[in-house]
PDB file of N, CA and C in Angstrom:
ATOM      1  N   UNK A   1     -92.840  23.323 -38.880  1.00  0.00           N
ATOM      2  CA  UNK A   1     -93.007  21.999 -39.432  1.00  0.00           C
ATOM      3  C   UNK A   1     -91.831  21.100 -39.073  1.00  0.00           C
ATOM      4  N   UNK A   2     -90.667  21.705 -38.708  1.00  0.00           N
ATOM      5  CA  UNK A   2     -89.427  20.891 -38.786  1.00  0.00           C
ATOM      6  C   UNK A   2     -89.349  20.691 -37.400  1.00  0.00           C
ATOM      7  N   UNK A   3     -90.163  21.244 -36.522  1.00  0.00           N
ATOM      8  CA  UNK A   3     -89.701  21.414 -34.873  1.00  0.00           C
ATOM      9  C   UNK A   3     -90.803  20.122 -34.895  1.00  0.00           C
ATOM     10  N   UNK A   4     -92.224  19.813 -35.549  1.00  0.00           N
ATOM     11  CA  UNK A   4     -93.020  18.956 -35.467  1.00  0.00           C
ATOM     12  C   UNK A   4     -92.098  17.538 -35.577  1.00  0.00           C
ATOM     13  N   UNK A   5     -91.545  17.468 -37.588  1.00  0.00           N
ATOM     14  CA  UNK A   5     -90.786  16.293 -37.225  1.00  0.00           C
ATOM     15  C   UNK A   5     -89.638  15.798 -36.059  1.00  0.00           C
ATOM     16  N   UNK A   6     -88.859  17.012 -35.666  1.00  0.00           N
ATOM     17  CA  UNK A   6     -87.949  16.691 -35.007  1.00  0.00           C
ATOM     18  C   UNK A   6     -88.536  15.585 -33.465  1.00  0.00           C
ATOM     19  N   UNK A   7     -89.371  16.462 -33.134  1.00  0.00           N
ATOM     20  CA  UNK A   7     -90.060  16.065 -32.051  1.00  0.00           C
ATOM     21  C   UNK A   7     -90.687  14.393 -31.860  1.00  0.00           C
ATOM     22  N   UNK A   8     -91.379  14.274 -33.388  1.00  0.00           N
ATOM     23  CA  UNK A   8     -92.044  13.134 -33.495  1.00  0.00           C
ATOM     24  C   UNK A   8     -91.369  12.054 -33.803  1.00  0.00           C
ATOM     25  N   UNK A   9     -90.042  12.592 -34.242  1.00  0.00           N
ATOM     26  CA  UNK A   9     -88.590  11.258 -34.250  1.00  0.00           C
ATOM     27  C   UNK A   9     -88.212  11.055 -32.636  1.00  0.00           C
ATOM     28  N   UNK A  10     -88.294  12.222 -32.083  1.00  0.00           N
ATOM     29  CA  UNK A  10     -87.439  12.272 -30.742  1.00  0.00           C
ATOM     30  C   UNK A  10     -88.485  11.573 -29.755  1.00  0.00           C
ATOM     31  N   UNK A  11     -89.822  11.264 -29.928  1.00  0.00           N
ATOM     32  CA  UNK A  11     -90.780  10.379 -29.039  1.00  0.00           C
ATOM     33  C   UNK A  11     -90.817   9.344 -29.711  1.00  0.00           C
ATOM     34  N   UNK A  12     -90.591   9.110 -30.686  1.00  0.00           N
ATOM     35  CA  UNK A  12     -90.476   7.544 -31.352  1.00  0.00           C
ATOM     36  C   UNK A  12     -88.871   7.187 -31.174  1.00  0.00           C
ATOM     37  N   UNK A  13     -88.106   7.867 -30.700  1.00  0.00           N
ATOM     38  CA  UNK A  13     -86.388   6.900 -30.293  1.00  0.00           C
ATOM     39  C   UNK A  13     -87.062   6.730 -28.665  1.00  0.00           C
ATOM     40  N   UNK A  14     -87.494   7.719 -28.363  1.00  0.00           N
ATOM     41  CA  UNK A  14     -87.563   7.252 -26.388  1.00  0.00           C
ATOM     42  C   UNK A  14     -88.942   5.898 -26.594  1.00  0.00           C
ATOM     43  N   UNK A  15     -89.837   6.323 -27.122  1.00  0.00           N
ATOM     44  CA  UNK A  15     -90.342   4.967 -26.900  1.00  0.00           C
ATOM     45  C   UNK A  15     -89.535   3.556 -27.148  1.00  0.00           C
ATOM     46  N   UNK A  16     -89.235   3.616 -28.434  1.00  0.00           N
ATOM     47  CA  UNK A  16     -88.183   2.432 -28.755  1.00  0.00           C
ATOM     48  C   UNK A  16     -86.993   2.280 -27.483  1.00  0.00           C
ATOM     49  N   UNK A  17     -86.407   3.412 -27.312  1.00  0.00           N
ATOM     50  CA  UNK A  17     -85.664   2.914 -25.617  1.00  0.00           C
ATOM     51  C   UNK A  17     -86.535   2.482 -24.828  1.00  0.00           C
ATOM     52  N   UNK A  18     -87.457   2.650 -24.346  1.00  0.00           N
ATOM     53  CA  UNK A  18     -88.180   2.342 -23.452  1.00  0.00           C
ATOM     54  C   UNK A  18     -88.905   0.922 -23.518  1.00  0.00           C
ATOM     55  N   UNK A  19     -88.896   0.765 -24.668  1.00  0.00           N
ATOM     56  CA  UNK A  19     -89.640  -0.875 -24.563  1.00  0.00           C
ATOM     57  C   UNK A  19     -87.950  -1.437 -25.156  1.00  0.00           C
ATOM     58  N   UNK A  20     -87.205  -1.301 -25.122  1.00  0.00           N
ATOM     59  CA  UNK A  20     -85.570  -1.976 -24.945  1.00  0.00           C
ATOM     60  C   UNK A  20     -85.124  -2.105 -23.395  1.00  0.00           C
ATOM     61  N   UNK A  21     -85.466  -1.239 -22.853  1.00  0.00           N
ATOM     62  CA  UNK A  21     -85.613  -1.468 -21.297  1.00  0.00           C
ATOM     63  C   UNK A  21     -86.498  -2.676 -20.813  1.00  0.00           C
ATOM     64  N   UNK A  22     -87.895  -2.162 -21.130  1.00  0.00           N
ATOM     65  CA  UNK A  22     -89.050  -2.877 -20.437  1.00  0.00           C
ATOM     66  C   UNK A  22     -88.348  -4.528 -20.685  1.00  0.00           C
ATOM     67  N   UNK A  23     -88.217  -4.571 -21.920  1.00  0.00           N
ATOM     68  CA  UNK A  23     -87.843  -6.121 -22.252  1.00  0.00           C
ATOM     69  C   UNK A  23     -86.964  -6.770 -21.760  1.00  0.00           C
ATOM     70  N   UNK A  24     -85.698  -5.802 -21.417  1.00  0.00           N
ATOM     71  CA  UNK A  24     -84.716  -6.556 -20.670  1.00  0.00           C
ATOM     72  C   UNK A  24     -84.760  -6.651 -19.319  1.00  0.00           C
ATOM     73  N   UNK A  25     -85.780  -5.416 -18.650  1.00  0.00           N
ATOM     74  CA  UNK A  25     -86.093  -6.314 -17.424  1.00  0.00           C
ATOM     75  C   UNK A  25     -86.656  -7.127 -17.370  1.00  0.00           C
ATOM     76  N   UNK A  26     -87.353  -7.596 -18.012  1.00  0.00           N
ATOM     77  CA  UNK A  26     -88.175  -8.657 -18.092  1.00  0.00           C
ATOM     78  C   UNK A  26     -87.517  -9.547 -18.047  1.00  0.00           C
ATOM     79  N   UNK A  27     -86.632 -10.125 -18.991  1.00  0.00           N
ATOM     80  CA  UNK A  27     -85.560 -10.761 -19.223  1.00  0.00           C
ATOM     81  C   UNK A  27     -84.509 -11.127 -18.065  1.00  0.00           C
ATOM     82  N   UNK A  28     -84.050 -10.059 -17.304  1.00  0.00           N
ATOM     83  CA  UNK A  28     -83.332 -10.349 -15.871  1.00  0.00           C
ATOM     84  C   UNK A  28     -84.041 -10.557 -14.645  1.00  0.00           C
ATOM     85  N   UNK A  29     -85.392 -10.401 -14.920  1.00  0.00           N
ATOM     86  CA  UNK A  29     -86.044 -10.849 -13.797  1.00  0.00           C
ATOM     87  C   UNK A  29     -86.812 -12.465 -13.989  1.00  0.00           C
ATOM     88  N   UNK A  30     -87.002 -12.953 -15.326  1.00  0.00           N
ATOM     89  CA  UNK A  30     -87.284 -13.837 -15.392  1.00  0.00           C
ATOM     90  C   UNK A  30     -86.238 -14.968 -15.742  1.00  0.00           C
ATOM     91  N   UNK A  31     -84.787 -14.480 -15.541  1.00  0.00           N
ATOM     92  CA  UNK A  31     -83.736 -15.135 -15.343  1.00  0.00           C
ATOM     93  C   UNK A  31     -83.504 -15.705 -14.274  1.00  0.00           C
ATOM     94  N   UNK A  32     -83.451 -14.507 -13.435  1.00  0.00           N
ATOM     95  CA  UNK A  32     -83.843 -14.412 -11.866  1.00  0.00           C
ATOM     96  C   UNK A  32     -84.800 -15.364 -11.423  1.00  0.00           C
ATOM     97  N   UNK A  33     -85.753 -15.518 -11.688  1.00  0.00           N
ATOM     98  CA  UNK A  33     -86.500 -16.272 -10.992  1.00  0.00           C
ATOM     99  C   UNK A  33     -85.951 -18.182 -11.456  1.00  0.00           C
ATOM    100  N   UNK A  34     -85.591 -18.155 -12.880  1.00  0.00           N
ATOM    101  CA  UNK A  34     -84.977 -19.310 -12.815  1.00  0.00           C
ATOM    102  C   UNK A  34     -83.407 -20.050 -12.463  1.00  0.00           C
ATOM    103  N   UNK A  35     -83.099 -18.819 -11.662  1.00  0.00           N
ATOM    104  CA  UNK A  35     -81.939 -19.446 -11.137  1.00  0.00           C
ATOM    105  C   UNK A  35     -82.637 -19.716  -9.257  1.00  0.00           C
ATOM    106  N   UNK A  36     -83.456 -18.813  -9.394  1.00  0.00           N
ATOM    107  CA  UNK A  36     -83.858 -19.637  -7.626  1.00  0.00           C
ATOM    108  C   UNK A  36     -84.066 -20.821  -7.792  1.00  0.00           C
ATOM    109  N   UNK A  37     -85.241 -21.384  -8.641  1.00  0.00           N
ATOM    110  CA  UNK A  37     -85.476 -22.259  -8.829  1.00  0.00           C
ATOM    111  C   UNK A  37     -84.730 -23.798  -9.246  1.00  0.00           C
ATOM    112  N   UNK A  38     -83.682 -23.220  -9.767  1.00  0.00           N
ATOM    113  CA  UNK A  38     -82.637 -23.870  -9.633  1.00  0.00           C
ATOM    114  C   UNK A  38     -81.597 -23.985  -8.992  1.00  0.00           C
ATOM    115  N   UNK A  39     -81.283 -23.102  -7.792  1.00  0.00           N
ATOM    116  CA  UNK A  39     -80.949 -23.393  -6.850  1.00  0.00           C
ATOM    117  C   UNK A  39     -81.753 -24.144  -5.644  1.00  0.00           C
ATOM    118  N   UNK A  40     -83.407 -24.041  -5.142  1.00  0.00           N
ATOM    119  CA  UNK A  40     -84.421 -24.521  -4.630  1.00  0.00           C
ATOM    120  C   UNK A  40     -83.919 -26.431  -4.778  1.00  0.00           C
ATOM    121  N   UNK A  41     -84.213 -26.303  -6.382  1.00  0.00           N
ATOM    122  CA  UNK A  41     -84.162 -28.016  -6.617  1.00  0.00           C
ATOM    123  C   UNK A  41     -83.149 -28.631  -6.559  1.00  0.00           C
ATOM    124  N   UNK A  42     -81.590 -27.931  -6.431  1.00  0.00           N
ATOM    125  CA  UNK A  42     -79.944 -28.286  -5.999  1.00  0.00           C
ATOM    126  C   UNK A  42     -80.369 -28.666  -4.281  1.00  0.00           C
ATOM    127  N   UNK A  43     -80.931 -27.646  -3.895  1.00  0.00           N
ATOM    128  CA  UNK A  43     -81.197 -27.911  -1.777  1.00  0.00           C
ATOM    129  C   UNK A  43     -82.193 -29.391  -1.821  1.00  0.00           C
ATOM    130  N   UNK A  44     -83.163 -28.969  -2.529  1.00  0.00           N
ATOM    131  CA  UNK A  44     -84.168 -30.225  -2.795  1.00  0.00           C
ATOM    132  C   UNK A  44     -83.239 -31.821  -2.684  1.00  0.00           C
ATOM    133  N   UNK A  45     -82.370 -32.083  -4.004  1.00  0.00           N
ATOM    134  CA  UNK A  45     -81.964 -33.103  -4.054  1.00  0.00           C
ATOM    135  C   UNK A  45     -80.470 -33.491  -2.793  1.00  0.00           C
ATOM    136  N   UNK A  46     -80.390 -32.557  -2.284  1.00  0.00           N
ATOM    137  CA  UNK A  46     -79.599 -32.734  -0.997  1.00  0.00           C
ATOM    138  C   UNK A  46     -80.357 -33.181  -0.322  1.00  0.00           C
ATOM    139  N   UNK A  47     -81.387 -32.647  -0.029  1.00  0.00           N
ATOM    140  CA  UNK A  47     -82.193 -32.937   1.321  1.00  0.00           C
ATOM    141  C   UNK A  47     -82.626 -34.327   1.661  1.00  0.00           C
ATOM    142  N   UNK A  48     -83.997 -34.371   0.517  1.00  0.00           N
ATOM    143  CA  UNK A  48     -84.623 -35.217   0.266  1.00  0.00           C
ATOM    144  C   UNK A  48     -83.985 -36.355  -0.815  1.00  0.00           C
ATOM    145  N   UNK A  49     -84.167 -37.752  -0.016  1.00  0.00           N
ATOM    146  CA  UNK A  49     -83.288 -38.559  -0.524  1.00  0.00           C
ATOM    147  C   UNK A  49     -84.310 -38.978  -1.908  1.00  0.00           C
ATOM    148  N   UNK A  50     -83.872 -39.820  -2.922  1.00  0.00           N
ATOM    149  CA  UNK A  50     -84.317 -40.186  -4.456  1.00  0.00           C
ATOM    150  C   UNK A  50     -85.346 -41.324  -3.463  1.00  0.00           C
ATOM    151  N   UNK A  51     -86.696 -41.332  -4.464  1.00  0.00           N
ATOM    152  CA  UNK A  51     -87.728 -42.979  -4.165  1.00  0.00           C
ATOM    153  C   UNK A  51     -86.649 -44.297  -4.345  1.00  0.00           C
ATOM    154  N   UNK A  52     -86.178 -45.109  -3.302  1.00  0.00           N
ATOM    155  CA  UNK A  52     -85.730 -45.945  -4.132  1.00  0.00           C
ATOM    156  C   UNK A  52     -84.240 -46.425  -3.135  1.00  0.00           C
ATOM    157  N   UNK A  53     -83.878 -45.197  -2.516  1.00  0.00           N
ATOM    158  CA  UNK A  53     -82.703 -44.812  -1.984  1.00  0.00           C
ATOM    159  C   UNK A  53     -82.608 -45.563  -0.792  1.00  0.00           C
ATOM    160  N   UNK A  54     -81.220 -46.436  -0.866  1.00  0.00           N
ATOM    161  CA  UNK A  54     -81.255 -47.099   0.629  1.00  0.00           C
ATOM    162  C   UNK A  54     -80.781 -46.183   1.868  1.00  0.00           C
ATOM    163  N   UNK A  55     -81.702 -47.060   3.097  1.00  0.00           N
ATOM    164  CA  UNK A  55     -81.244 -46.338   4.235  1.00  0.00           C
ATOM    165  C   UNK A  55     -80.252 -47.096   4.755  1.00  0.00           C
ATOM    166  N   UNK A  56     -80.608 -46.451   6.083  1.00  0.00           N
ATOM    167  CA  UNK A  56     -79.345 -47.193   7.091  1.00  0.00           C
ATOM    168  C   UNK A  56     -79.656 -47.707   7.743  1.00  0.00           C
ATOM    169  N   UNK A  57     -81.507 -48.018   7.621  1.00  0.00           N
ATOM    170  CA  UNK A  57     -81.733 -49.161   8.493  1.00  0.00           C
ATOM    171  C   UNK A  57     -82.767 -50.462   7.861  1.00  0.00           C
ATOM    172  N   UNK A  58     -82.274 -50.639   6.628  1.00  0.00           N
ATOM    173  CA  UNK A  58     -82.180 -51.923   6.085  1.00  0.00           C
ATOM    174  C   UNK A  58     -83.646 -52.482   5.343  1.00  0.00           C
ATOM    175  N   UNK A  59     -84.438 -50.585   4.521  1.00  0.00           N
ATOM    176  CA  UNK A  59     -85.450 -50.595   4.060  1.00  0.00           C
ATOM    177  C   UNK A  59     -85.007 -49.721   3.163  1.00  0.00           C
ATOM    178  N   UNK A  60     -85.595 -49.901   1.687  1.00  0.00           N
ATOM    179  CA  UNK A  60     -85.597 -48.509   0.796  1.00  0.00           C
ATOM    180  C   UNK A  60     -86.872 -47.649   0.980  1.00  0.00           C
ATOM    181  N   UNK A  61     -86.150 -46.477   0.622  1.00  0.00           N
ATOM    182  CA  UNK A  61     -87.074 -45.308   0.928  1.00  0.00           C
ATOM    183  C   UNK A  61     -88.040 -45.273  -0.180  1.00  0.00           C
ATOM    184  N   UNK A  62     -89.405 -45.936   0.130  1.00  0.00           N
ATOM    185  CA  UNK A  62     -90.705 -45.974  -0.661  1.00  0.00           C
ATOM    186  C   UNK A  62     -91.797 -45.720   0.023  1.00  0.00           C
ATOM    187  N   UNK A  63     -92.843 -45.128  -0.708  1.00  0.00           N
ATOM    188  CA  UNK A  63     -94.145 -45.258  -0.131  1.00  0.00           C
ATOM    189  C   UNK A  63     -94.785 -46.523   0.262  1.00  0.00           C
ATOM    190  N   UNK A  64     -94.462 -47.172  -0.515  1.00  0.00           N
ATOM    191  CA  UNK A  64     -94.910 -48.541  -0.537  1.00  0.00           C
ATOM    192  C   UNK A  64     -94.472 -48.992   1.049  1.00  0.00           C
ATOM    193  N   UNK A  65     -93.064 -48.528   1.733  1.00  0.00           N
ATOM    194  CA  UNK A  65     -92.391 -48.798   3.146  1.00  0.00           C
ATOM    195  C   UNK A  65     -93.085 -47.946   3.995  1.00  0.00           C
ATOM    196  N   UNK A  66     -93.856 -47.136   3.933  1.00  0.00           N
ATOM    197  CA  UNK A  66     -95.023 -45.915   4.907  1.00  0.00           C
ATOM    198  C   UNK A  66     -95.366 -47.141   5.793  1.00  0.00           C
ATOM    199  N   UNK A  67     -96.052 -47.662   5.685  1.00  0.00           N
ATOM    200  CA  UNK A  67     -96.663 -48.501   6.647  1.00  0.00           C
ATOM    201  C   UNK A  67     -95.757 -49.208   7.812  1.00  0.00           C
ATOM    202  N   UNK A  68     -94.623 -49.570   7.274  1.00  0.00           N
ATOM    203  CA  UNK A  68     -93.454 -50.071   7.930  1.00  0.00           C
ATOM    204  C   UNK A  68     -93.172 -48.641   9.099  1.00  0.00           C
ATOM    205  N   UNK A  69     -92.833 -48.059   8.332  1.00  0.00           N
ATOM    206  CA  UNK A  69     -92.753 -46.690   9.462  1.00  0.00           C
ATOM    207  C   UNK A  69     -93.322 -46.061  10.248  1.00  0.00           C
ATOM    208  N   UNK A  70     -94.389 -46.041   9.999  1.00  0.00           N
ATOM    209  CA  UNK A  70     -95.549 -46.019  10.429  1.00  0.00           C
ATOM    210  C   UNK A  70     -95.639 -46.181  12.201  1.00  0.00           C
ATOM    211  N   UNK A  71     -95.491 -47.759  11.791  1.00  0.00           N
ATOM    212  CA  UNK A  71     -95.678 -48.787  12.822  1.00  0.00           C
ATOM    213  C   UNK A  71     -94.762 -48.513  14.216  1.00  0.00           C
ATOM    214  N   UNK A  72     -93.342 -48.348  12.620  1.00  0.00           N
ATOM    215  CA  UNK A  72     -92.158 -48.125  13.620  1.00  0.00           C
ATOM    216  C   UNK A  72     -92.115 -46.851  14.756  1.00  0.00           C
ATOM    217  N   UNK A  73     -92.731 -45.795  14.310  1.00  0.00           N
ATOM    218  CA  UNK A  73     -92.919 -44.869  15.057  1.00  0.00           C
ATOM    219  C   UNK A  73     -93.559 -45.143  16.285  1.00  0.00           C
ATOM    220  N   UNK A  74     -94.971 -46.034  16.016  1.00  0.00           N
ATOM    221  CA  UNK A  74     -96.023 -46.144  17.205  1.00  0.00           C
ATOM    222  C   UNK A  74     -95.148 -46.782  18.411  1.00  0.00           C
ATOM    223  N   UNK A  75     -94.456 -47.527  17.940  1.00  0.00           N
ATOM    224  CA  UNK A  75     -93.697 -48.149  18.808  1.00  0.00           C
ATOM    225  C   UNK A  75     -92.232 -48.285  19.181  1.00  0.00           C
ATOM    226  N   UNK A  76     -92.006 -46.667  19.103  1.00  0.00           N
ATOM    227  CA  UNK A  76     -90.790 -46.035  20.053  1.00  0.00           C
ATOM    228  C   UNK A  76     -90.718 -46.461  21.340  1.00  0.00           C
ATOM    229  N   UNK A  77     -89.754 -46.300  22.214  1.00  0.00           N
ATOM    230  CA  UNK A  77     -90.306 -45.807  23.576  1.00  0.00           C
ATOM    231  C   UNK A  77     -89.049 -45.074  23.887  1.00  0.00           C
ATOM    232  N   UNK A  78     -89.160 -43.888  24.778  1.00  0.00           N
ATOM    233  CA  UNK A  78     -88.374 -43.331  25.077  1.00  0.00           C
ATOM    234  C   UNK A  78     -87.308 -43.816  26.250  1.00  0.00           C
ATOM    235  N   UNK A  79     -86.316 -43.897  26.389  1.00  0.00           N
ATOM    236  CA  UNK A  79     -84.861 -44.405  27.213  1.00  0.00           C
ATOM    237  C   UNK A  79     -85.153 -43.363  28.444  1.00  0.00           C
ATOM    238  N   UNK A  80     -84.797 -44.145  29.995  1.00  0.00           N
ATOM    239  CA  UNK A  80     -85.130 -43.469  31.548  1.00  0.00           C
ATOM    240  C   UNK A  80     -83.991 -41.780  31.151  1.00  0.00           C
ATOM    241  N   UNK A  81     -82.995 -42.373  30.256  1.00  0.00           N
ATOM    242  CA  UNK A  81     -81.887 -41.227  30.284  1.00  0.00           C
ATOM    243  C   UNK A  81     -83.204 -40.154  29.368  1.00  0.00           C
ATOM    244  N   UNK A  82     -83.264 -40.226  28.580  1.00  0.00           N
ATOM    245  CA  UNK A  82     -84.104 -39.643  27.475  1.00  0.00           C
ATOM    246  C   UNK A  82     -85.324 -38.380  28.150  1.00  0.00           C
ATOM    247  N   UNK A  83     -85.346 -38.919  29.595  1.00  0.00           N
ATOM    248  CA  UNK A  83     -87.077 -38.521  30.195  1.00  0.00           C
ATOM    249  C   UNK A  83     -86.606 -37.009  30.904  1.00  0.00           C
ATOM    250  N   UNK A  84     -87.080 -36.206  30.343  1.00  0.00           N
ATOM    251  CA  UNK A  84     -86.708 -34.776  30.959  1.00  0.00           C
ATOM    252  C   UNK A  84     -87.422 -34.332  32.539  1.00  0.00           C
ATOM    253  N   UNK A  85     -87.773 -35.006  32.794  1.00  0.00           N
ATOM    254  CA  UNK A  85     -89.095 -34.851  34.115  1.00  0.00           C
ATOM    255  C   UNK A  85     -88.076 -34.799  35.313  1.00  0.00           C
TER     256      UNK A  85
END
């Protein structure tokens, strides 16, 4: 009878360890994932400039300016130095 209780304490402490584990991985992995993410959106706001943000060539950076760019693109032309041929 006493080898029964002993036993049935000794699978009820390992379970209780075991979901003290489960939880804290949980816990460092879903830490984990919010520090990528917060590193992701640190690269983000480097990269990509704010709506709003002036350039350097004498338009702010808006959707509303797409069309402007647009245009500007169609009508590049490439420089004789520029021509790899």
């Amino acid at each position: 009878m006493k080898r029964h209780r002993v036993r049935a304490r000794l699978s009820l402490v390992v379970t209780a360890v075991l979901l003290v584990v489960l939880v804290g991985l949980i816990g460092i992995l879903g830490g984990a994932k919010n520090d990528k993410e917060a590193v992701l959106e640190e690269i983000r706001s480097e990269i990509i400039p704010a709506e709003g943000a002036e350039t350097d060539y004498g338009t702010q950076l808006s959707l509303t300016s797409l069309p402007q760019y647009v245009e500007w693109w169609y009508t590049l032309r490439l420089l004789a130095e520029s021509d790899d041929r």
